[in-house]
Protein backbone atom coordinates (compact mmCIF):
# COMPACT_ATOMS: atom_id res chain seq x y z
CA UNK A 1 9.99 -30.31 -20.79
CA UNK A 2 8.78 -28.04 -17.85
CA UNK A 3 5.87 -29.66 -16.02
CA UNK A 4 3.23 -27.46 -14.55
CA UNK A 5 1.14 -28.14 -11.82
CA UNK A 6 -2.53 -26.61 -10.65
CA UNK A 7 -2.67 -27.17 -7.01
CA UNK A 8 -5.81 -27.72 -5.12
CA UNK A 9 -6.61 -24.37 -3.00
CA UNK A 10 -6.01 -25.06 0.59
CA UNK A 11 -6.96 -22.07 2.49
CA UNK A 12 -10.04 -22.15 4.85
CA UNK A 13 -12.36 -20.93 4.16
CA UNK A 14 -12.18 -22.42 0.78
CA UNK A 15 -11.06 -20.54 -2.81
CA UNK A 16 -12.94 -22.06 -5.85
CA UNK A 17 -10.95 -19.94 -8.09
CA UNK A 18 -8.43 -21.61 -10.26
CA UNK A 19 -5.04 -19.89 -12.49
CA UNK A 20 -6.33 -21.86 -15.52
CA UNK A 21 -9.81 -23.16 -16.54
CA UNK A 22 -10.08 -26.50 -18.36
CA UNK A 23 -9.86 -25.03 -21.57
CA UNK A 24 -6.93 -22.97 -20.83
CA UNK A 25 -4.73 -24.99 -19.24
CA UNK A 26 -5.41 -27.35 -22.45
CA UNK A 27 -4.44 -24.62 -24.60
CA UNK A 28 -0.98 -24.01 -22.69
CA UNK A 29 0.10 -27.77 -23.15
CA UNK A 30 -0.88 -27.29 -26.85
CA UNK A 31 0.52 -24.19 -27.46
CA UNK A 32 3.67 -24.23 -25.68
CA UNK A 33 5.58 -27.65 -26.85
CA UNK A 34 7.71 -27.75 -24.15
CA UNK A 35 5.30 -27.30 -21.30
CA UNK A 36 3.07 -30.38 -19.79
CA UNK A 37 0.38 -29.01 -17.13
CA UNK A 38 -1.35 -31.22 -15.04
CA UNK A 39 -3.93 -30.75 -11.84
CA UNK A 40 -4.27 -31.93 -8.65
CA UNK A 41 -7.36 -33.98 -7.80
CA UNK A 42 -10.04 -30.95 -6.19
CA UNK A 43 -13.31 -31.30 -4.86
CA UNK A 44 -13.75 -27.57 -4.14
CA UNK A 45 -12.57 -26.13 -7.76
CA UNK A 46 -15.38 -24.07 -9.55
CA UNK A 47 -14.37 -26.56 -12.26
CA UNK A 48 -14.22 -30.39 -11.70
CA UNK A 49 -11.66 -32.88 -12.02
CA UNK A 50 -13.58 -34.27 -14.72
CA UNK A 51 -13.78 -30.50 -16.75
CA UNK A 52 -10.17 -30.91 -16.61
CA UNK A 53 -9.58 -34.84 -17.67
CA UNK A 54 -12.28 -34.26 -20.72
CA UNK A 55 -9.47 -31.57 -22.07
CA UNK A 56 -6.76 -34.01 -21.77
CA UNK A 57 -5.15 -32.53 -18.23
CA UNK A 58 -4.03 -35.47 -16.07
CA UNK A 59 -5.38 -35.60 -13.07
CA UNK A 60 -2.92 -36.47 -10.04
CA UNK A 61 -2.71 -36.75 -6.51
CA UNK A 62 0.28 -35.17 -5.88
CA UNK A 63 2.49 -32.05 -7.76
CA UNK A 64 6.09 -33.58 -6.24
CA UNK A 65 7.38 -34.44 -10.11
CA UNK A 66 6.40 -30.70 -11.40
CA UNK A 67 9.06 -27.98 -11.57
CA UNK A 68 6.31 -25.36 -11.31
CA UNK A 69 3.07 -25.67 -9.28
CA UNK A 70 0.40 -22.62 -9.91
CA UNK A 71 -2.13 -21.44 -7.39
CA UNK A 72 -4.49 -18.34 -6.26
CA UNK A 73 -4.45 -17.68 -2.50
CA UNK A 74 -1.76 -18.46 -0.24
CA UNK A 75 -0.57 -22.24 -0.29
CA UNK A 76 -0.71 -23.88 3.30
CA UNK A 77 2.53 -24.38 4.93
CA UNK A 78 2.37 -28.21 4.96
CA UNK A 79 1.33 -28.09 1.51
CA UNK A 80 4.92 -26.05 0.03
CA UNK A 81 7.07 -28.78 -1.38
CA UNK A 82 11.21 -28.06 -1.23
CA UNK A 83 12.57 -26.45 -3.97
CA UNK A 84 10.07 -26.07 -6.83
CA UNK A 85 8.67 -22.99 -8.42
CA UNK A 86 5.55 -21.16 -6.87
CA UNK A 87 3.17 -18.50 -8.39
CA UNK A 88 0.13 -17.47 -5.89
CA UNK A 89 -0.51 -14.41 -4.18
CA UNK A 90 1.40 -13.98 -1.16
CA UNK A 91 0.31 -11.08 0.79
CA UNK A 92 4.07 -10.50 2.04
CA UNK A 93 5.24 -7.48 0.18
CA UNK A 94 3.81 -5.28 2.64
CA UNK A 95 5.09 -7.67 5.67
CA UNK A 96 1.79 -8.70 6.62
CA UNK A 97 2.47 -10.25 10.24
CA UNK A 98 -0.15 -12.79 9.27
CA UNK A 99 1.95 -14.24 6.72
CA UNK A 100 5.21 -13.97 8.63
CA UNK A 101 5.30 -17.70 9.24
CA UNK A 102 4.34 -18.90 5.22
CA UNK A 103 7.12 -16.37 3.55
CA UNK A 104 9.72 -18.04 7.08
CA UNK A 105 8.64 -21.43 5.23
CA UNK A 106 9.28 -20.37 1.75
CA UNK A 107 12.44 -19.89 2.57
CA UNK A 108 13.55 -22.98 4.93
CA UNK A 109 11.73 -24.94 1.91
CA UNK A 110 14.30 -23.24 -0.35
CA UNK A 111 11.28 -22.34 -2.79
CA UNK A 112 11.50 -19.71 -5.54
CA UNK A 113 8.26 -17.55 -5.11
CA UNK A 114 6.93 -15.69 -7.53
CA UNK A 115 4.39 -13.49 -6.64
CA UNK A 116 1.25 -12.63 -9.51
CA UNK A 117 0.88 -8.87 -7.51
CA UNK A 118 4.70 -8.28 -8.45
CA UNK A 119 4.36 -9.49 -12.05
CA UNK A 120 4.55 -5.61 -13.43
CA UNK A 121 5.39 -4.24 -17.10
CA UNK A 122 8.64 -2.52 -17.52
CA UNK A 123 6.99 1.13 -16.96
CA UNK A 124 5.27 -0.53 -13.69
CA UNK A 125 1.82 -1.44 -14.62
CA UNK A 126 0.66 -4.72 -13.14
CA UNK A 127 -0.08 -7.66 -15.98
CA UNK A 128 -2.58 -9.97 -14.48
CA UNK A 129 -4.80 -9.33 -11.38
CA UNK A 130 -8.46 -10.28 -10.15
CA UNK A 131 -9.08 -6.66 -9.41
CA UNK A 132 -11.65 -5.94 -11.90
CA UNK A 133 -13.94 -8.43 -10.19
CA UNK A 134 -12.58 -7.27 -6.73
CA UNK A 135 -14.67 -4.26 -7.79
CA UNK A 136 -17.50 -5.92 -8.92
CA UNK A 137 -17.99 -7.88 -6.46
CA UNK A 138 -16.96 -5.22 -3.81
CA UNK A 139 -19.91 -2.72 -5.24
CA UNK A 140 -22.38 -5.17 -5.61
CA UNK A 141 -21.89 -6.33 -1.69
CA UNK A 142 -21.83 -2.21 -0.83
CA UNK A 143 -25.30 -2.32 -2.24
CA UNK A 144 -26.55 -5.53 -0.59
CA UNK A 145 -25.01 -4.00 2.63
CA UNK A 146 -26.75 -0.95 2.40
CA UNK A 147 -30.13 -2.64 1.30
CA UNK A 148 -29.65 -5.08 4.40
CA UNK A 149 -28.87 -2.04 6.81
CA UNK A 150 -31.69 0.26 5.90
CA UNK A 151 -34.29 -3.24 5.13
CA UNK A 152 -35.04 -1.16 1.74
CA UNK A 153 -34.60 -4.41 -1.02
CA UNK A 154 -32.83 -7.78 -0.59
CA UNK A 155 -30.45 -8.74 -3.58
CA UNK A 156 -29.34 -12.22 -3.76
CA UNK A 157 -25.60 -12.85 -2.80
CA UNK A 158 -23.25 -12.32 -5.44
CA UNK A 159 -21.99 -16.14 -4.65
CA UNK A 160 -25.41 -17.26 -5.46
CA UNK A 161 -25.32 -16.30 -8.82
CA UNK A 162 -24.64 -18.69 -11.71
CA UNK A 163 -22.27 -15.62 -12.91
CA UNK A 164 -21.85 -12.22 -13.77
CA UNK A 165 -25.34 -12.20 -15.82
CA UNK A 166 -26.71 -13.70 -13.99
CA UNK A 167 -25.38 -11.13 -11.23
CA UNK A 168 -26.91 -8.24 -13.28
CA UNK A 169 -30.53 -9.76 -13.10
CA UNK A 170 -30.54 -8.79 -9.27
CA UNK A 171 -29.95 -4.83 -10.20
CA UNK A 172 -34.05 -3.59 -11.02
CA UNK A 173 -34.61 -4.68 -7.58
CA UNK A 174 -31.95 -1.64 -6.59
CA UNK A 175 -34.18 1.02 -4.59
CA UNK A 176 -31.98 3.92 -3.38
CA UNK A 177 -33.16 7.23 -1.58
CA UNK A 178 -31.01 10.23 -2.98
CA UNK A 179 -27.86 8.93 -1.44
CA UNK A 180 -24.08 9.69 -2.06
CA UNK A 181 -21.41 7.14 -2.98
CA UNK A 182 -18.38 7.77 -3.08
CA UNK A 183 -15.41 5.26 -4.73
CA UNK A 184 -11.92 5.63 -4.12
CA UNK A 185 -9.05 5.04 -6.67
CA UNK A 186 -9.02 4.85 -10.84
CA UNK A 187 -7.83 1.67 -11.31
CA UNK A 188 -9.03 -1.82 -12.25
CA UNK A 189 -11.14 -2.37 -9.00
CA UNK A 190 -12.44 1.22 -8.74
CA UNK A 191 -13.26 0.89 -12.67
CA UNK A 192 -15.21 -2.30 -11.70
CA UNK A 193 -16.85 -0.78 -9.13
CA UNK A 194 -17.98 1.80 -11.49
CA UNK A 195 -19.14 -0.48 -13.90
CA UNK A 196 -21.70 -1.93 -11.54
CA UNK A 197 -22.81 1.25 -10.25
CA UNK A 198 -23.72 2.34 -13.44
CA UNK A 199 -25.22 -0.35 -14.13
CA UNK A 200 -27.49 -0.31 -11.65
CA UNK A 201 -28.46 2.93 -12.93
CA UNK A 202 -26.98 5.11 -10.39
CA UNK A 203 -25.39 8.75 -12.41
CA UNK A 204 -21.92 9.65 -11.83
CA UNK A 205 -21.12 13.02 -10.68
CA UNK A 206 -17.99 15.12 -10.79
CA UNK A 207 -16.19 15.19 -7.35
CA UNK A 208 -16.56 18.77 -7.26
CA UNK A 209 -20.45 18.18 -7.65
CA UNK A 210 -20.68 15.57 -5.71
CA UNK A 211 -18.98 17.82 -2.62
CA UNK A 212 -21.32 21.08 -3.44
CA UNK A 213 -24.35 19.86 -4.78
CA UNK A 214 -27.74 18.28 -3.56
CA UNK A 215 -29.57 16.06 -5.67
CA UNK A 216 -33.21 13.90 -5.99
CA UNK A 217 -31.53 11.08 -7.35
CA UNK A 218 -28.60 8.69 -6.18
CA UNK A 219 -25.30 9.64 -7.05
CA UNK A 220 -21.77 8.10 -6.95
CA UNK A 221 -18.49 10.02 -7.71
CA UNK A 222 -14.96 8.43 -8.38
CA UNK A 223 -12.33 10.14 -6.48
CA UNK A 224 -8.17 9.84 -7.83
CA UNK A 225 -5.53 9.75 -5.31
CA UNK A 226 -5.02 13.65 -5.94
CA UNK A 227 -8.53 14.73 -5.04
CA UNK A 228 -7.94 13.31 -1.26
CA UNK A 229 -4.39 13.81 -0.82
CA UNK A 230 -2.14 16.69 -0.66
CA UNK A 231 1.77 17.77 -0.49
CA UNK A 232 2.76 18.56 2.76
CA UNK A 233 4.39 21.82 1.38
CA UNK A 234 1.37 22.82 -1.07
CA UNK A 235 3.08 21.44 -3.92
CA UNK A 236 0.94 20.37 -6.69
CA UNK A 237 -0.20 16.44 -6.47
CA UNK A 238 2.24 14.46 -8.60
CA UNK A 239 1.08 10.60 -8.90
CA UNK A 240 4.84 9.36 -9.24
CA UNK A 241 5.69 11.19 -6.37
CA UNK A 242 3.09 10.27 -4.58
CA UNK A 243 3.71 6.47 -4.91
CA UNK A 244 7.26 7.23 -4.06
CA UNK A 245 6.86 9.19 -1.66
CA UNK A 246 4.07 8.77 0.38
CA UNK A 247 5.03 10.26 3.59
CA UNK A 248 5.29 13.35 2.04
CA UNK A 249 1.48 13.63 1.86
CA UNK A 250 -1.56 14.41 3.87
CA UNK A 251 -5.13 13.68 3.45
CA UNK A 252 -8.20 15.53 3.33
CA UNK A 253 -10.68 12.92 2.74
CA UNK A 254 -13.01 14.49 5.71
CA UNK A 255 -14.61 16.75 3.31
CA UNK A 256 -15.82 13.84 1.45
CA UNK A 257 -16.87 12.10 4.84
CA UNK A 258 -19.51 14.92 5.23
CA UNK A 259 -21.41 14.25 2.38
CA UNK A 260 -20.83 10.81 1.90
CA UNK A 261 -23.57 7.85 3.23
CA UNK A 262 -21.90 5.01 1.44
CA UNK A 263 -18.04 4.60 0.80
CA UNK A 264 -16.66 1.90 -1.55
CA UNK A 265 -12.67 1.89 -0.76
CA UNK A 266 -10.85 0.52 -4.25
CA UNK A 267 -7.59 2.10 -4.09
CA UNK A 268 -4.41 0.70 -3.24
CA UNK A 269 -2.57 1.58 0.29
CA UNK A 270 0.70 1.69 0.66
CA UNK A 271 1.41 1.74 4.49
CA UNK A 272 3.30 4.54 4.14
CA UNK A 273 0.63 6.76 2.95
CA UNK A 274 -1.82 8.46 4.94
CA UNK A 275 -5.05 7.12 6.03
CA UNK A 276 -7.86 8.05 4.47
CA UNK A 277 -9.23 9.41 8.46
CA UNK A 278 -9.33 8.23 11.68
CA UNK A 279 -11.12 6.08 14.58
CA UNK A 280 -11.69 9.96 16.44
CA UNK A 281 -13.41 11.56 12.87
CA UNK A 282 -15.49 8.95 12.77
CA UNK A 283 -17.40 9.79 16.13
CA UNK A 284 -17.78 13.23 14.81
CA UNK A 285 -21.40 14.58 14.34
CA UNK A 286 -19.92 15.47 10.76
CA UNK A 287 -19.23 11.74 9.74
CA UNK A 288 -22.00 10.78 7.64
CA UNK A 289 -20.88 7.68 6.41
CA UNK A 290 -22.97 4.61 7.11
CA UNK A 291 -22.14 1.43 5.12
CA UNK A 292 -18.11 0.88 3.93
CA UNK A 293 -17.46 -1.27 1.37
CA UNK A 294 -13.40 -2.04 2.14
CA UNK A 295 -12.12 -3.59 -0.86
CA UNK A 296 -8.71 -3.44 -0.06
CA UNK A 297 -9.22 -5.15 2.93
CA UNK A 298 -6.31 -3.39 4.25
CA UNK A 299 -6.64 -4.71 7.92
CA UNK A 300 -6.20 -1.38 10.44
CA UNK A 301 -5.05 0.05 6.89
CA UNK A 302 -6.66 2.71 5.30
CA UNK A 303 -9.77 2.30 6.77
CA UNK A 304 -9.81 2.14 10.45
CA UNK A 305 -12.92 0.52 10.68
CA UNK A 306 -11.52 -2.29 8.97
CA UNK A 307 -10.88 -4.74 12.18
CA UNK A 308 -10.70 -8.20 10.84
CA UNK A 309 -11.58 -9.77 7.53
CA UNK A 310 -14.68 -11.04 6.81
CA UNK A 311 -16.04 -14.39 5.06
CA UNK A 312 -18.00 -14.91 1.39
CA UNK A 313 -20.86 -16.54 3.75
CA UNK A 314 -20.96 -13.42 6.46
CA UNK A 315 -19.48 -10.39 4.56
CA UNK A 316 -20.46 -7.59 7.00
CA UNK A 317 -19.73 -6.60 10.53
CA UNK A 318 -20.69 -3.69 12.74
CA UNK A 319 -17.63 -0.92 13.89
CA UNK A 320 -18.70 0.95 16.53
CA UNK A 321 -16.06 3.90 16.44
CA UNK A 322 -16.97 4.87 20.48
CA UNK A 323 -15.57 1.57 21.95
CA UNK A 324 -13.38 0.85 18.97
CA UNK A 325 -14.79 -2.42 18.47
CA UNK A 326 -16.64 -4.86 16.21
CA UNK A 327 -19.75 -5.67 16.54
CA UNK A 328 -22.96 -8.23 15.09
CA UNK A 329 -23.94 -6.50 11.56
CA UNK A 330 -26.62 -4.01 12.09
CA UNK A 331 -26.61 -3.73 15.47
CA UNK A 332 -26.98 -0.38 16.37
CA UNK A 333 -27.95 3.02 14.38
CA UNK A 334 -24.65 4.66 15.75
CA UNK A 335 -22.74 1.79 14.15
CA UNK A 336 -21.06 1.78 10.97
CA UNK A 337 -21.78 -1.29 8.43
CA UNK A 338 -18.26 -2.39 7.52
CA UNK A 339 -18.21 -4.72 4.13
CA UNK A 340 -14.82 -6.50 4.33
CA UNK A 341 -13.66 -9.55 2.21
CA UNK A 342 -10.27 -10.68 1.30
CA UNK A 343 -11.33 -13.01 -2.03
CA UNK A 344 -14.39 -11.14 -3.40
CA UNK A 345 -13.37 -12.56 -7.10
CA UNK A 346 -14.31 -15.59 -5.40
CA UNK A 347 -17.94 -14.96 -5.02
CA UNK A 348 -18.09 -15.29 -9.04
CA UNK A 349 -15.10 -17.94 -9.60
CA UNK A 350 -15.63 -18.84 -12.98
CA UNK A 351 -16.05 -15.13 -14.94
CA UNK A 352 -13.10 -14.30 -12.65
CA UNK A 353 -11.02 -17.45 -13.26
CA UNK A 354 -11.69 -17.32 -16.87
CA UNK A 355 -10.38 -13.37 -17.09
CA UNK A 356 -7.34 -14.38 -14.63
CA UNK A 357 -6.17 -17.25 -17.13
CA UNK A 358 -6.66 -15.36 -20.23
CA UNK A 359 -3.81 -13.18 -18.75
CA UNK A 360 -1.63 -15.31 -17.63
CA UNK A 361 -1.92 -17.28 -21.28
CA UNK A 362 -0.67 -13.84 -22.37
CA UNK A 363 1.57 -11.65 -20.10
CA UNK A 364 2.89 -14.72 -17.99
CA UNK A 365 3.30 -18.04 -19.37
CA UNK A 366 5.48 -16.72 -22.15
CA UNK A 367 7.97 -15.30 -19.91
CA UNK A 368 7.90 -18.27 -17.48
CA UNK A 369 8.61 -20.62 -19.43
CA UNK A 370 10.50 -19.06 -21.87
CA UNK A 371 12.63 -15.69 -22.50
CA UNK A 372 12.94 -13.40 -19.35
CA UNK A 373 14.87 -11.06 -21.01
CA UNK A 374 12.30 -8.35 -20.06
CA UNK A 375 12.60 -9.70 -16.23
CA UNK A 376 9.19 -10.17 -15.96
CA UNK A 377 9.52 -12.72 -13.95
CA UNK A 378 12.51 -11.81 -12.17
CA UNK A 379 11.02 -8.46 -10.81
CA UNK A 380 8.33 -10.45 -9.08
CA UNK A 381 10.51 -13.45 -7.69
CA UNK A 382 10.68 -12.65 -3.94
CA UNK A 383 12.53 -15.15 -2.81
CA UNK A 384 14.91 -17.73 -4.65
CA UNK A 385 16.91 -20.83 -3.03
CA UNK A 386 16.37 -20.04 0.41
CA UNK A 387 17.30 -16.05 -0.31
CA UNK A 388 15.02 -13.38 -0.26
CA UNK A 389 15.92 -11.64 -4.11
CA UNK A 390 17.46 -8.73 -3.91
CA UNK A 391 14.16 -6.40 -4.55
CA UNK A 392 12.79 -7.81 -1.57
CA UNK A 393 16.03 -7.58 0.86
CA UNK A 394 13.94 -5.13 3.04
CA UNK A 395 11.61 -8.19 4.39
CA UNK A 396 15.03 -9.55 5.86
CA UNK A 397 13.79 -7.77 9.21
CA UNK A 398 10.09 -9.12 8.90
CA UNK A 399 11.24 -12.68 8.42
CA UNK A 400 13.39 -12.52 11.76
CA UNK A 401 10.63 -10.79 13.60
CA UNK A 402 12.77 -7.39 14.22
């Protein structure tokens, strides 16, 4: 029997997302006979300890008897018990320095940590992920931002909402001059981003359009990796190469930066690529762009403007790009509105949750708890009885501090 355990969410400021609602985490104990799950007592949960007790999940204090314990955001150091099993998400692939001290923990605790951003198909495609409600969320806040900035409409927080329909009730109060928008990537969070854009009834340009054209109208345009970056040596864009490769690519996002007044960043960064521009383009009379919407949250990433992280209860800061510094939100004309939240899935927990476990009932769970032979698991297991794994040998240097 493999016992599995939901912890409570630590962090501050608080998740209220959860791995697996009520009804999910119910269906895993039926479904799989060898698995038990059971969930520490929560007060902060999107779904109460009693959700989880009416659908037969025991309700305990502590997750010391489980051989794997399942969370969302990074467990607290004083919460990591010695040698069980861990799924969460990190944040130490990229050796974060923030996180320096949890993934030094993880591995005095001799804990086996596996990591739900690793969790990847055999071709490479990621299996489970919050990012379509990353981009959701991430648009919808772009828009409040830019409503706030210019005092044009007020749209409820996206935390304030019951859920995602509820969400969409706030759109007809949307009133946008003939603006540009542009959204980075074509994956799940740029793809959520465009779903709310549209919507909101805002029409979707080409990029080519969107760079030549003037219209009466808002517009948005969704721009792939190889319509901002190029090969160093004017070879044609090639994606694999590109995510191999980074360093062997420049970008030329600045011609987007010109016609752009709103900038929703949805693309993963690889700190080896190049950034998108810099602190010096952005004092350029050319630099149009007002409000940024930093999904990735990459922090001095691909977005220089992106200081610090912001908070669910005060998602926007000022950058001024002269001094180099943040500043109180709307502040100044010359500033830049920079949206910037680590957990935006968590301003609608339950549509997010819901989606999350659905997932991991499918592409996870089976795997975990059964055959690896795919190495499903294994791929994403960063560290493993006090060892980094052997995929993730090159955070040796980051644990020490080198």
């Amino acid at each position: 029997m493999i016992k599995i355990g939901i912890i409570k969410e630590g962090k501050t400021p608080p998740d209220h997302r959860v791995p697996l609602t009520p009804t999910q985490a119910k269906f895993v104990k039926e479904f799989f006979s060898e698995v038990n799950v059971v969930c520490q007592s929560s007060n902060i949960r999107c779904f109460s300890d009693s959700q989880y007790a009416d659908q037969g999940i025991e309700i305990v204090d502590q997750l010391n008897d489980c051989d794997v314990i399942l969370g969302v955001k990074e467990v607290q150091f004083n919460d990591l018990i010695d040698d069980k099993t861990y799924l969460f998400f990190s944040h130490t692939t990229k050796a974060q320095s923030y996180n320096r001290k949890l993934l030094q923990t993880v591995l005095e605790k001799r804990i086996t940590l596996v990591d739900y951003e690793m969790l990847t198909e055999v071709a490479g495609p990621r299996i489970i992920a919050f990012g379509r409600w990353a981009g959701i969320v991430g648009a919808y806040n772009a828009l409040y931002t830019y409503g706030q900035r210019c005092n044009s409409f007020d749209l409820k927080r996206a935390f304030e909402c019951v859920n995602y329909k509820d969400l969409k009730t706030e759109y007809p109060k949307i009133k946008l001059p003939s603006i540009k928008i542009a959204i980075t990537g074509d994956g799940r969070v740029s793809n959520g981003a465009v779903e709310v854009l549209t919507d909101a009834g805002i029409r979707k340009v080409s990029p080519i359009d969107y760079l030549e054209k003037n219209f009466k109208e808002p517009v948005f345009t969704q721009l792939s990796m190889g319509e901002y970056n190029y090969h160093f040596d004017g070879k044609d864009f090639d994606l694999n190469e590109f995510f191999q490769y980074p360093e062997n690519f420049r970008s030329d996002f600045l011609k987007f930066t010109r016609v752009t007044d709103v900038l929703i960043a949805a693309a993963f960064w690889d700190p080896s690529a190049p950034v998108l521009f810099r602190v010096n383009d952005m004092m350029d009379d050319s630099f149009r762009i007002k409000v940024i919407a930093d999904i990735t949250c990459d922090i001095e990433g691909s977005i220089p403007s992106t200081k610090v992280p912001a908070t669910i209860e005060n998602p926007v800061y000022d950058f001024n790009p002269a001094g180099n510094k943040v500043c109180p939100p709307y502040s100044d004309e010359s500033n830049v509105s920079v949206m910037a939240v680590d957990n935006l899935p968590g301003e609608l927990p339950r549509d997010s949750s819901e989606d999350f476990g659905n997932q991991m009932i499918k592409n996870v769970i089976p795997h975990l708890v059964g055959d690896d032979s795919l190495e499903i698991i294994k791929r994403a297991t960063i560290t493993q009885k006090g060892k980094l794994s052997p995929g993730y040998s090159y955070l040796q240097s980051f644990v020490e501090g080198l």
